[in-house]
Every structure is written in C-alpha cells, then in structure tokens.
C-alpha atoms as a PDB file:
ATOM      1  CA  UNK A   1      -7.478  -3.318   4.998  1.00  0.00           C
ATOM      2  CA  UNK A   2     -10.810  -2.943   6.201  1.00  0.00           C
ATOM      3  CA  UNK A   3     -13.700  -2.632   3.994  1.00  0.00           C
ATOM      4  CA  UNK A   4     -14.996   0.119   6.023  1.00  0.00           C
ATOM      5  CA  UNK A   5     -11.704   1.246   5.125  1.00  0.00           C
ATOM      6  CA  UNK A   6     -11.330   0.639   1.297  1.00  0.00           C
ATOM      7  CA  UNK A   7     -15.046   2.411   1.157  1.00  0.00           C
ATOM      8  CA  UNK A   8     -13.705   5.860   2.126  1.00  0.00           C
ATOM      9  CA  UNK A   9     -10.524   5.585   0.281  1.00  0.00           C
ATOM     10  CA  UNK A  10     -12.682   5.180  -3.167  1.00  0.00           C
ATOM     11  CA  UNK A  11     -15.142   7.648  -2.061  1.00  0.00           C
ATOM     12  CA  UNK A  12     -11.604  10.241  -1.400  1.00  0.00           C
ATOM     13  CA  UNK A  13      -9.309   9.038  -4.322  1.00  0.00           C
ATOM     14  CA  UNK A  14     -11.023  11.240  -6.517  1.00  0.00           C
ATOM     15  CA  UNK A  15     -10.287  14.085  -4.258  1.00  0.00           C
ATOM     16  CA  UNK A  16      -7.601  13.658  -2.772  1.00  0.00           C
ATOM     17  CA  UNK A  17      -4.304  13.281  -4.972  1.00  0.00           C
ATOM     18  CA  UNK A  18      -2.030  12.042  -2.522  1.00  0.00           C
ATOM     19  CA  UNK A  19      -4.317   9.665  -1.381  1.00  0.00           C
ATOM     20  CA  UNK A  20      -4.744   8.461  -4.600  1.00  0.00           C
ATOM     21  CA  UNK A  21      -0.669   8.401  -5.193  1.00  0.00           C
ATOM     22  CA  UNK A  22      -0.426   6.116  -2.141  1.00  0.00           C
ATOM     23  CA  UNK A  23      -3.102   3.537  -3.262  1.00  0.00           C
ATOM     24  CA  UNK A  24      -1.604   3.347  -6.645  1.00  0.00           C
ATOM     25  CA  UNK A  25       2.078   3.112  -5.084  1.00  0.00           C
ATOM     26  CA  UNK A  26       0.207   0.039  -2.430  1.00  0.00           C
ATOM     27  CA  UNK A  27      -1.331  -1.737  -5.273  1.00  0.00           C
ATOM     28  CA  UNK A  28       2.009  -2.004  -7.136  1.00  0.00           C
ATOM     29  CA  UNK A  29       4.083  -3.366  -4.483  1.00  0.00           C
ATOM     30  CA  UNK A  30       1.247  -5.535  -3.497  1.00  0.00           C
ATOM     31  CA  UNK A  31       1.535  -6.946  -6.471  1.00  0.00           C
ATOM     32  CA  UNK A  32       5.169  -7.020  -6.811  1.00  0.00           C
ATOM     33  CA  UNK A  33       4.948  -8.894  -3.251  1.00  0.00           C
ATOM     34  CA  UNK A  34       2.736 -11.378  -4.913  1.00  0.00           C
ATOM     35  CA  UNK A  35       5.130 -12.021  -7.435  1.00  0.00           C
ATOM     36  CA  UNK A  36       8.144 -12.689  -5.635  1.00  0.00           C
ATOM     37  CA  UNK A  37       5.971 -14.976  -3.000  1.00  0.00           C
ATOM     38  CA  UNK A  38       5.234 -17.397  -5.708  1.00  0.00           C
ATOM     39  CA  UNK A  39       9.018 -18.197  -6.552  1.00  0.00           C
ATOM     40  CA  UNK A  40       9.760 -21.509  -4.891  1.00  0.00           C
ATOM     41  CA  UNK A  41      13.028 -19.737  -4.104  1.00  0.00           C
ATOM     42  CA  UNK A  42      14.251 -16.168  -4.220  1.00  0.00           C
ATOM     43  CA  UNK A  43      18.453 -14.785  -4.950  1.00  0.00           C
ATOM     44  CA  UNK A  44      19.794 -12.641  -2.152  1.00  0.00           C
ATOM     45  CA  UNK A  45      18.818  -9.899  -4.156  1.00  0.00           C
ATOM     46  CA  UNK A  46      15.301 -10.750  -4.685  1.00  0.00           C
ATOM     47  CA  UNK A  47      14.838 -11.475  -1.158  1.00  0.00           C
ATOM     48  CA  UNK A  48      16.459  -7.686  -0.116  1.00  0.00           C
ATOM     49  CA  UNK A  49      14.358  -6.373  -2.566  1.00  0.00           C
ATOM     50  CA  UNK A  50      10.966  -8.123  -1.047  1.00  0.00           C
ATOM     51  CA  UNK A  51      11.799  -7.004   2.256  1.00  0.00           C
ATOM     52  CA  UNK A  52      12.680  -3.448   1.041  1.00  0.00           C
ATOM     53  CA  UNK A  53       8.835  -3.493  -0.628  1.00  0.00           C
ATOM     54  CA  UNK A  54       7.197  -4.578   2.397  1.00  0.00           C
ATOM     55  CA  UNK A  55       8.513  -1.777   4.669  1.00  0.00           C
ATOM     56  CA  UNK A  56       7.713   0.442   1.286  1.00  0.00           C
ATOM     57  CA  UNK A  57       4.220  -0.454   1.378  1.00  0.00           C
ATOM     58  CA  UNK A  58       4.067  -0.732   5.396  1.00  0.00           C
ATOM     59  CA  UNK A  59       5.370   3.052   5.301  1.00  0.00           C
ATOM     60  CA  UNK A  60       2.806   3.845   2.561  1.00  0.00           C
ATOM     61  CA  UNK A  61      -0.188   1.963   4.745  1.00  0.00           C
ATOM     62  CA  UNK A  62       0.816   4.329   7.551  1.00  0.00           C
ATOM     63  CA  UNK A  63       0.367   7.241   5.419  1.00  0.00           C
ATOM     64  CA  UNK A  64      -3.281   6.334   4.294  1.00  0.00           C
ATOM     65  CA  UNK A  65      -4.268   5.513   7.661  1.00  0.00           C
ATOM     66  CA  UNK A  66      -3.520   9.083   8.976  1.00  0.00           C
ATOM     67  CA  UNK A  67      -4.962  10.241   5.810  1.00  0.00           C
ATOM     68  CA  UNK A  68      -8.226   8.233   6.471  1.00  0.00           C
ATOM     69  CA  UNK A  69      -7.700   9.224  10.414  1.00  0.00           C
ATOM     70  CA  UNK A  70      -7.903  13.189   9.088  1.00  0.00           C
ATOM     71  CA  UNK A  71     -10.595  12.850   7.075  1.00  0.00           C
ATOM     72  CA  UNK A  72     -12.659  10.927  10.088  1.00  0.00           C
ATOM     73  CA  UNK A  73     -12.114  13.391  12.498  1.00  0.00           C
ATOM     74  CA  UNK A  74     -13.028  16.882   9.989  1.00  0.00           C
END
C-alpha cells in the first residue's frame, strides 16, 4: 500500500471498527503468506491454502480501499 495510504488507515483505525477488523485480518494473512513463501517447497494443500489467502487478503484490500475511497470523498 501506499504510505499516503497506511497514514489515513492509522489516523481511522481508531474509529472505524471495520476498518480496523480488515487491517488486522490483512496483517495476518500477510504474514501467513510470508510463511508459506519461505518453504523451499509447499504440499498440495499448502499451496491451495496460499492461494486461498491471497484472494482472502486481495478481497480484504478491496474492502479498505473503498473504505479509504469513502472517507476521501466525505
């Protein structure tokens, strides 16, 4: 993201619950992402899983960004 970007969301986390929800839920696959990118090699499962998180977190992005888009144009 954008650090213009990660600026509002900290200013409207404490605000805004859902907002918060999805940055918690973002951070968490992010890091479950990480994870599974530093196996040299993943199971069939593992690699479902990993693709099921990224559209997880690429649904969750969308989210904040018409959050953030909402809160632009009030």
């Amino acid at each position: 993201m954008e650090e213009g970007d990660l600026q509002l969301i900290r200013k409207l986390i404490p605000k805004d619950q859902e907002l918060k929800r999805l940055w918690d839920e973002h951070l968490d696959f992010e890091e479950k992402l990480e994870q599974l990118n530093k196996r040299r090699y993943l199971s069939t499962e593992e690699e479902l899983r990993r693709k099921e998180i990224q559209k997880l977190k690429l649904s969750g992005k969308d989210q904040i960004e018409e959050i953030l888009r909402k809160h632009r144009e009030a």
